[in-house]
N, C-alpha and C. Protein backbone atom coordinates (compact mmCIF):
# COMPACT_ATOMS: atom_id res chain seq x y z
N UNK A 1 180.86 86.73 273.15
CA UNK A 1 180.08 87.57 272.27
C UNK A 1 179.99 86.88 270.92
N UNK A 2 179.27 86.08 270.79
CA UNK A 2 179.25 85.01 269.60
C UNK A 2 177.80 85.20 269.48
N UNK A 3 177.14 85.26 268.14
CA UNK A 3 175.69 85.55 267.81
C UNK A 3 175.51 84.68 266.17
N UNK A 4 175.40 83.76 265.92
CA UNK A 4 174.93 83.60 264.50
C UNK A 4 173.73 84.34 263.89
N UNK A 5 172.65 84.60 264.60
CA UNK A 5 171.92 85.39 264.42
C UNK A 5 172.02 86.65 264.07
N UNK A 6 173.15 87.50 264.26
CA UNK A 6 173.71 89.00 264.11
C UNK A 6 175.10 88.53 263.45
N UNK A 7 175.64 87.36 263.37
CA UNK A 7 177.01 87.29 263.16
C UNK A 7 177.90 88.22 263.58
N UNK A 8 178.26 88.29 264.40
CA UNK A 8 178.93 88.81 265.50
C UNK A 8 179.85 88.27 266.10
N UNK A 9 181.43 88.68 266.05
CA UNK A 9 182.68 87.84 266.00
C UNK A 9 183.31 88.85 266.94
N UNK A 10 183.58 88.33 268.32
CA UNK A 10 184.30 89.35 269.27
C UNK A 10 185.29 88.08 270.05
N UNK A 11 185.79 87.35 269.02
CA UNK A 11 187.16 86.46 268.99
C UNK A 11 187.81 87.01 268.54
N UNK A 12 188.45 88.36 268.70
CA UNK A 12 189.93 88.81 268.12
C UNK A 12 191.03 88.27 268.44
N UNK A 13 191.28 88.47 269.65
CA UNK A 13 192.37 87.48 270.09
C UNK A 13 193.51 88.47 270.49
N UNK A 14 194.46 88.64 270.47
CA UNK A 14 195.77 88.89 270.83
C UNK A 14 197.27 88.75 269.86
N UNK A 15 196.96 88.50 268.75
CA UNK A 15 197.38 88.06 267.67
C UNK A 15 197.40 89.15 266.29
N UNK A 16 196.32 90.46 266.64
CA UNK A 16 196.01 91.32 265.60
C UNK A 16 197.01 92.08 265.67
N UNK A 17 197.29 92.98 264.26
CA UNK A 17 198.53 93.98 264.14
C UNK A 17 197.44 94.77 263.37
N UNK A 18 197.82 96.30 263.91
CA UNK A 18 196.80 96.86 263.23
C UNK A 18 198.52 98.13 262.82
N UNK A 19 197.94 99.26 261.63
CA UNK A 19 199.04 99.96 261.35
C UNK A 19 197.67 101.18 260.26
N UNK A 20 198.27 102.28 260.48
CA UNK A 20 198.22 103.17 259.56
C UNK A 20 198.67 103.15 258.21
N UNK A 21 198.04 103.72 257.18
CA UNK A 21 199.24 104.09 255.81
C UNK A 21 198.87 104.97 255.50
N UNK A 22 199.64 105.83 255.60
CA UNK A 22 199.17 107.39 254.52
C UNK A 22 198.87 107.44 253.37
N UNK A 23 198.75 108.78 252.47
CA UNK A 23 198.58 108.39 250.95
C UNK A 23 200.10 108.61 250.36
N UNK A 24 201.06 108.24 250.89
CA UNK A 24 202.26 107.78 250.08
C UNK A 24 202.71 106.45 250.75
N UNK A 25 201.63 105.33 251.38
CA UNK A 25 202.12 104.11 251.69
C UNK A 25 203.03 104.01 252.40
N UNK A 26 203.60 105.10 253.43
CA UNK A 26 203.92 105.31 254.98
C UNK A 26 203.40 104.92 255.84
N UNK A 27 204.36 104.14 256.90
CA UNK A 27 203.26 103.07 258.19
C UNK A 27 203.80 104.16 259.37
N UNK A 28 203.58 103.80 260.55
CA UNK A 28 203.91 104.47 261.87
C UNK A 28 203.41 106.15 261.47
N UNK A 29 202.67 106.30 261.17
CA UNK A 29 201.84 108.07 260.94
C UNK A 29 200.44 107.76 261.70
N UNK A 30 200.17 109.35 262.07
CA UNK A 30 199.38 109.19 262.78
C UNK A 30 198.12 109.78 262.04
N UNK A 31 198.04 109.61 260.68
CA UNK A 31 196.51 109.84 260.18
C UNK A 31 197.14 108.94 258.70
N UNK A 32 195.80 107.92 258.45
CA UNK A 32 195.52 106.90 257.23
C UNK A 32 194.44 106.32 257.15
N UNK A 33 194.63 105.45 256.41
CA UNK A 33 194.16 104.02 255.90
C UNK A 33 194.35 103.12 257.14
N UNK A 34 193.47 102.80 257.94
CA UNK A 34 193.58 101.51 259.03
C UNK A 34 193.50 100.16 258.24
N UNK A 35 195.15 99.69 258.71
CA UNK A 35 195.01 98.19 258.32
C UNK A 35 195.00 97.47 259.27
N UNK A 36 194.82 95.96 259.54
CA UNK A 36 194.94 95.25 260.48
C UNK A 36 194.96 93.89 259.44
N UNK A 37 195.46 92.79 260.20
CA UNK A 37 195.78 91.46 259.92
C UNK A 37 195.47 90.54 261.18
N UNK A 38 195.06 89.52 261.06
CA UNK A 38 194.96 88.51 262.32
C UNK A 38 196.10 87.72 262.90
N UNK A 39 196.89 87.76 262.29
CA UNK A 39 198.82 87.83 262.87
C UNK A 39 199.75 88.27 261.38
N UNK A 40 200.58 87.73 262.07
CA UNK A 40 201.98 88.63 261.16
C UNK A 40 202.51 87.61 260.30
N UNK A 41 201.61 86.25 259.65
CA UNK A 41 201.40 85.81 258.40
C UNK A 41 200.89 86.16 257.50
N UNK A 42 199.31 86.88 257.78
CA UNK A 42 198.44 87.32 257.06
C UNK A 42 198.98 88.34 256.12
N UNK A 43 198.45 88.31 255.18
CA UNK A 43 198.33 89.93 254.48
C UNK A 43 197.17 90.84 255.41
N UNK A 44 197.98 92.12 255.33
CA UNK A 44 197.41 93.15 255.60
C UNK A 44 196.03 93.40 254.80
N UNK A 45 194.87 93.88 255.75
CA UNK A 45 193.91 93.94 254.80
C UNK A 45 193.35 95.29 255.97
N UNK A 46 192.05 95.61 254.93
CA UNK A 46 191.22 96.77 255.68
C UNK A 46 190.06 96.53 256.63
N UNK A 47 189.37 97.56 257.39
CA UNK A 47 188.36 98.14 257.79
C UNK A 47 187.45 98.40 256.70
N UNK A 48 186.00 98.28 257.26
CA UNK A 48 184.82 98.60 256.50
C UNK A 48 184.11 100.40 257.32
N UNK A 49 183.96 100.85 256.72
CA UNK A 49 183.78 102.43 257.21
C UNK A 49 182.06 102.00 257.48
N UNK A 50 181.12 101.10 257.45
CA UNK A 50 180.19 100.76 257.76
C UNK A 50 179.90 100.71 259.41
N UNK A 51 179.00 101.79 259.80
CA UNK A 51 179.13 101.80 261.30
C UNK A 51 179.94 102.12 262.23
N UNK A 52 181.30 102.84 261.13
CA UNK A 52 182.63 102.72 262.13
C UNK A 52 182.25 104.35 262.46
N UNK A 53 182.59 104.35 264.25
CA UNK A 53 182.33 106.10 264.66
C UNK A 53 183.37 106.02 265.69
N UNK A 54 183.61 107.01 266.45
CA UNK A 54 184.62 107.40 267.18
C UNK A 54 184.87 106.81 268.35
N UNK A 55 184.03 106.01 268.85
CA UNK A 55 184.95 104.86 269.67
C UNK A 55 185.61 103.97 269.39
N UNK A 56 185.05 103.53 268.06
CA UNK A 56 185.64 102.54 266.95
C UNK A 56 186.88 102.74 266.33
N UNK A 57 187.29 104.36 266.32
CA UNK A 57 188.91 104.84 265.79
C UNK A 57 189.13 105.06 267.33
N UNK A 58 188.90 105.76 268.61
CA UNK A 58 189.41 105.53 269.75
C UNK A 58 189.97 103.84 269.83
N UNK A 59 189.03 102.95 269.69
CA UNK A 59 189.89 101.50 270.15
C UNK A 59 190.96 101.21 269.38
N UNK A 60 190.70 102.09 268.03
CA UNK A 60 192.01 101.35 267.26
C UNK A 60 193.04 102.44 267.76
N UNK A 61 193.39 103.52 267.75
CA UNK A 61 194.61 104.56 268.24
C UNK A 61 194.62 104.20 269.63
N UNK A 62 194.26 103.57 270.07
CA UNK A 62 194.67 103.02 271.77
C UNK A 62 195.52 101.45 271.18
N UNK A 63 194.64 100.76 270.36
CA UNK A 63 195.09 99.73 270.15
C UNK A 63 196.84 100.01 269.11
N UNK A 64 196.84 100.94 268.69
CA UNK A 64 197.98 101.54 267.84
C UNK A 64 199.33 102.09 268.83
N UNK A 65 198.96 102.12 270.21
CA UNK A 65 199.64 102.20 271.03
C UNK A 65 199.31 103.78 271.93
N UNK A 66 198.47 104.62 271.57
CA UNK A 66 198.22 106.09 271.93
C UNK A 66 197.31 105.23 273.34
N UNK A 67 198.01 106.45 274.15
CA UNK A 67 197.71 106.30 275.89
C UNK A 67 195.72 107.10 275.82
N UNK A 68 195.38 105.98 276.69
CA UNK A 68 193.83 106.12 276.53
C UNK A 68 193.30 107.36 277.20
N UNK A 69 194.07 107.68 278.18
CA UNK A 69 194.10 109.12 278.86
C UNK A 69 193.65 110.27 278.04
N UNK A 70 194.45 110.47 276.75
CA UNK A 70 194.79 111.80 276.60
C UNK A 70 194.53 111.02 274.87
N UNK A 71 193.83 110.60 274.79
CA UNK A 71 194.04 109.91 272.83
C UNK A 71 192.54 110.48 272.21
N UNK A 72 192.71 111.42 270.95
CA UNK A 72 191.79 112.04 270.50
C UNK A 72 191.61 111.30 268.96
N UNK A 73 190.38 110.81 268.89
CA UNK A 73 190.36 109.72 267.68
C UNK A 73 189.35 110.58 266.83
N UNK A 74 190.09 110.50 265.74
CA UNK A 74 188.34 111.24 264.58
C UNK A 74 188.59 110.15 263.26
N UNK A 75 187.54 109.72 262.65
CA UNK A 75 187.31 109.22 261.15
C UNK A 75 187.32 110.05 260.27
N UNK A 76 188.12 110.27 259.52
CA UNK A 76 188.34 110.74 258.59
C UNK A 76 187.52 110.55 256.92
N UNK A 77 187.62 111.33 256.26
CA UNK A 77 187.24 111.01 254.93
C UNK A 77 188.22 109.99 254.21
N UNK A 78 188.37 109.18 253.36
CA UNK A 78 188.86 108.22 253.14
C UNK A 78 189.61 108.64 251.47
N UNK A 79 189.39 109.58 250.92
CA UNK A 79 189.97 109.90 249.34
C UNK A 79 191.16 109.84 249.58
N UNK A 80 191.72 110.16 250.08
CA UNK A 80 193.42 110.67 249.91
C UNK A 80 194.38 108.96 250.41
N UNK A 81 193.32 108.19 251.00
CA UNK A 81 193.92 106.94 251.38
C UNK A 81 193.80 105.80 250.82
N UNK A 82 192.47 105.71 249.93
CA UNK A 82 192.27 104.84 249.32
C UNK A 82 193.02 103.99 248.72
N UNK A 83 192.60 102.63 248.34
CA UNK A 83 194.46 101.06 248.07
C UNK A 83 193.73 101.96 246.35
N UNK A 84 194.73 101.65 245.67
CA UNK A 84 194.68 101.68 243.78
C UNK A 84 193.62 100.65 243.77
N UNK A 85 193.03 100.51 242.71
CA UNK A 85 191.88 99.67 242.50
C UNK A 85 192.83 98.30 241.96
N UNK A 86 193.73 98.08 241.80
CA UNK A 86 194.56 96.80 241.04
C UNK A 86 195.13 96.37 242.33
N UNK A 87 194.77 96.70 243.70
CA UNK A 87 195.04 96.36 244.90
C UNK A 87 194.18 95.73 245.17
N UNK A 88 192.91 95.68 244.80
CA UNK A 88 191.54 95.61 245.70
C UNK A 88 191.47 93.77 245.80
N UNK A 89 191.49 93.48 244.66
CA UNK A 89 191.51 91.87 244.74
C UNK A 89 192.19 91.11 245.86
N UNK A 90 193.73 91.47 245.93
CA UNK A 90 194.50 91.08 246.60
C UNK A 90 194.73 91.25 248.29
N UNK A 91 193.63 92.24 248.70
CA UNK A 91 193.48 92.75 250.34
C UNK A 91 192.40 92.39 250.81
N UNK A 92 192.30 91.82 251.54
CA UNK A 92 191.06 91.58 252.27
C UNK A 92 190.59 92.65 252.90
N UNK A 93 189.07 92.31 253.13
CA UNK A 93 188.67 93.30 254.24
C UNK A 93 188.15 92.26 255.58
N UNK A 94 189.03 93.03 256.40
CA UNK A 94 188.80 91.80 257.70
C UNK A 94 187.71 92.34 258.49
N UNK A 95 187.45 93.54 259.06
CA UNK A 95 186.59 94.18 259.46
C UNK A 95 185.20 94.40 258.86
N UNK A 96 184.22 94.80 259.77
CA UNK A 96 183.03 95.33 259.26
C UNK A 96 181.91 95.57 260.62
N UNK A 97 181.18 97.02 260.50
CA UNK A 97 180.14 97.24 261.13
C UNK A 97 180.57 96.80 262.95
N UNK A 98 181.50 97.55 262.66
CA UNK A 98 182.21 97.40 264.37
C UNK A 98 181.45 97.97 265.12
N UNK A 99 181.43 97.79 266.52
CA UNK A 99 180.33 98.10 267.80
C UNK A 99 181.31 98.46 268.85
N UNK A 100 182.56 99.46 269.06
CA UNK A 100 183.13 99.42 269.69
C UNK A 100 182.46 100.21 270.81
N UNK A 101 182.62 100.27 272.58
CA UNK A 101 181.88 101.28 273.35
C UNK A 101 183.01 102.01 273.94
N UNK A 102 183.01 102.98 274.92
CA UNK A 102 183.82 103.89 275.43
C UNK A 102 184.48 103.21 276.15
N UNK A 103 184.33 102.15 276.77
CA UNK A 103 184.96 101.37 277.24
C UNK A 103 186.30 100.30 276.73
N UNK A 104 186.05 100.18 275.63
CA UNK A 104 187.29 99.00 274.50
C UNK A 104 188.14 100.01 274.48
N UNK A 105 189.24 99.15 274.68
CA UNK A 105 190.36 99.70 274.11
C UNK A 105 191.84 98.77 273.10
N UNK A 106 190.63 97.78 272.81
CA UNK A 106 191.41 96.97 272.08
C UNK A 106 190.57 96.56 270.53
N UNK A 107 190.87 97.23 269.43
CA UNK A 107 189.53 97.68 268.12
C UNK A 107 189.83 95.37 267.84
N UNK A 108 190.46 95.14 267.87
CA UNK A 108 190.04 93.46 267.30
C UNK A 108 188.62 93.03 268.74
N UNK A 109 188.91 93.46 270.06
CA UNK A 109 187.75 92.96 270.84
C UNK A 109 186.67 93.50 270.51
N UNK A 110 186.30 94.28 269.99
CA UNK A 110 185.07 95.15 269.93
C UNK A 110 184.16 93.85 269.00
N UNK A 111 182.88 94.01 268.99
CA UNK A 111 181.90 92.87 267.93
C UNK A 111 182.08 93.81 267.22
N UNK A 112 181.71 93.00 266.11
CA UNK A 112 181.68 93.10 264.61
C UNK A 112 181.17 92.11 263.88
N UNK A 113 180.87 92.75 262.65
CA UNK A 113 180.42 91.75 261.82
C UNK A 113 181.51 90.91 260.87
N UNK A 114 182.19 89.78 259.99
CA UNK A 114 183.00 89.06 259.25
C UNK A 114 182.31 89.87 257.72
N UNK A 115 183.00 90.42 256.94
CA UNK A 115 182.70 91.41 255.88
C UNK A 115 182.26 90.03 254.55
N UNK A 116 182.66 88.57 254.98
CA UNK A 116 182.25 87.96 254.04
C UNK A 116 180.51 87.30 254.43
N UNK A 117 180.46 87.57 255.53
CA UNK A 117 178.73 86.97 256.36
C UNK A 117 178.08 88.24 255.09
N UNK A 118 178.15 89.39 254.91
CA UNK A 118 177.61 90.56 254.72
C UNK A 118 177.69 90.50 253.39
N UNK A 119 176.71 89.70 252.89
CA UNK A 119 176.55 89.74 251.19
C UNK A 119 175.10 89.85 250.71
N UNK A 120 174.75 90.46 249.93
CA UNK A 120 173.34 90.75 249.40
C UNK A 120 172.70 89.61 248.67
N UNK A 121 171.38 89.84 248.03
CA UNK A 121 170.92 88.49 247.22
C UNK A 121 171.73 87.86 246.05
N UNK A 122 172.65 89.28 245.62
CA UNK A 122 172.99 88.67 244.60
C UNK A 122 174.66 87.89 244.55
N UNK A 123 174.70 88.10 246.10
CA UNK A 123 175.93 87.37 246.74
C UNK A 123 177.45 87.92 246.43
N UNK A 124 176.86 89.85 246.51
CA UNK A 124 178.09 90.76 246.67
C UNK A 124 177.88 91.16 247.69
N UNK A 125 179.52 91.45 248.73
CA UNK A 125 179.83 91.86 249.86
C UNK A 125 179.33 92.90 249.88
N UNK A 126 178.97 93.45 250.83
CA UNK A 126 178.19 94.61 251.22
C UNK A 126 179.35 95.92 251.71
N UNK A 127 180.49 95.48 251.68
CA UNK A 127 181.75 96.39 251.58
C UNK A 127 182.39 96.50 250.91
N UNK A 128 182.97 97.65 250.12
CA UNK A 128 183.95 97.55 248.88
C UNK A 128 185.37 98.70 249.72
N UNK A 129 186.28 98.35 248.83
CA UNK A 129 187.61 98.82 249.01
C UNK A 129 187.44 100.63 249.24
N UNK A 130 186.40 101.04 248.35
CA UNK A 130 185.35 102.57 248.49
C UNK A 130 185.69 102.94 249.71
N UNK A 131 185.15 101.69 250.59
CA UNK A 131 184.09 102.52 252.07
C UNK A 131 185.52 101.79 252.85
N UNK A 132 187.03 102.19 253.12
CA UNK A 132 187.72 101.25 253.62
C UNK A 132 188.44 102.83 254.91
N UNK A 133 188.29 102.36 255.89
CA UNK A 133 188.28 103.68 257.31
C UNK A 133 189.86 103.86 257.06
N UNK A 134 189.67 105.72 257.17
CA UNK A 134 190.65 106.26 257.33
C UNK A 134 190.68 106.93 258.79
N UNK A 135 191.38 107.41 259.89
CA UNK A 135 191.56 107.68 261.22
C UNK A 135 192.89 108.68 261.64
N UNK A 136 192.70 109.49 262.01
CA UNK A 136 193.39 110.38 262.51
C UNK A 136 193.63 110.40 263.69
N UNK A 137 194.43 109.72 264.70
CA UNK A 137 194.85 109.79 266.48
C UNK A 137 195.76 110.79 266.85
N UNK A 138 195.76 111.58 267.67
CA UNK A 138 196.13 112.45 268.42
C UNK A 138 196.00 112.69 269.60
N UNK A 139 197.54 112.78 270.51
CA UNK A 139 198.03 112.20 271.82
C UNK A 139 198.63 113.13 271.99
N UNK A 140 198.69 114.01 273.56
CA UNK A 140 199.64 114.83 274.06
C UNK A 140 201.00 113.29 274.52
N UNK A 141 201.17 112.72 274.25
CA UNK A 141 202.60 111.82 274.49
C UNK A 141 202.05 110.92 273.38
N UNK A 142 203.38 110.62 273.16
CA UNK A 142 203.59 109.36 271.91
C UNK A 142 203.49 108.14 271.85
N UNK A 143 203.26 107.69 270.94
CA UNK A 143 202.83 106.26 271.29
C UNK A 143 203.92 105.61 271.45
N UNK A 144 203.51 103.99 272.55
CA UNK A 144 204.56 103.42 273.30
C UNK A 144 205.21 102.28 271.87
């Protein structure tokens, strides 16, 4: 799934860590701020809420470990999760304009767009720390 034409990156790999944070910067909860990193060197960085809909938080709360059976994914409003703005420099946004289908259950395989391809004429990203996905998963059993 490689497109220069759409820029379209569905090389995730096996290597992604994805994690929640609440709005007191709590990980392992089951409603936040979706972070992910491309391994466990990286800094943690965000999701772009651009295009992101409920298969797109289904792949990630499956990918978070919630059993695909019984895993109820919603997007949330994003105020209460938002990074401080003296964060924003320092986090990437790795995500953007994800295409996940009912079928993924892994949110790094899904296409997407690279949030730095996605810049306007005047050569600002077309995502800001603003629009960064918050997700709520909910599982009759716990994640593994």
């Amino acid at each position: 799934c490689t497109s220069s034409a759409v820029s379209l990156d569905c090389s995730g790999g096996g290597d992604w860590e994805l994690r929640l944070v609440d709005e007191e910067g709590d990980f392992n909860v089951a409603t936040g701020r979706l972070e992910v990193r491309p391994n466990a060197t990286a800094p943690w960085g965000t999701v772009c809420d651009d295009a992101f809909g409920s298969y797109d938080a289904r792949a990630a709360c499956i990918s978070l470990g919630h059993a695909p059976a019984d895993v109820t994914a919603t997007v949330i409003g994003n105020s209460l999760y938002r990074l401080a703005s003296s964060q924003w420099a320092a986090t990437p946004i790795y995500m953007d304009d994800l295409a996940c289908t009912a079928a993924d259950e892994y949110l790094p395989f899904c296409p997407r767009t690279l949030p730095h391809q996605q810049q306007n004429a005047n050569n600002n990203n077309q995502c800001g720390h603003a629009e960064d996905v918050a997700i709520w998963c909910v599982t009759s059993t716990a994640p593994t």
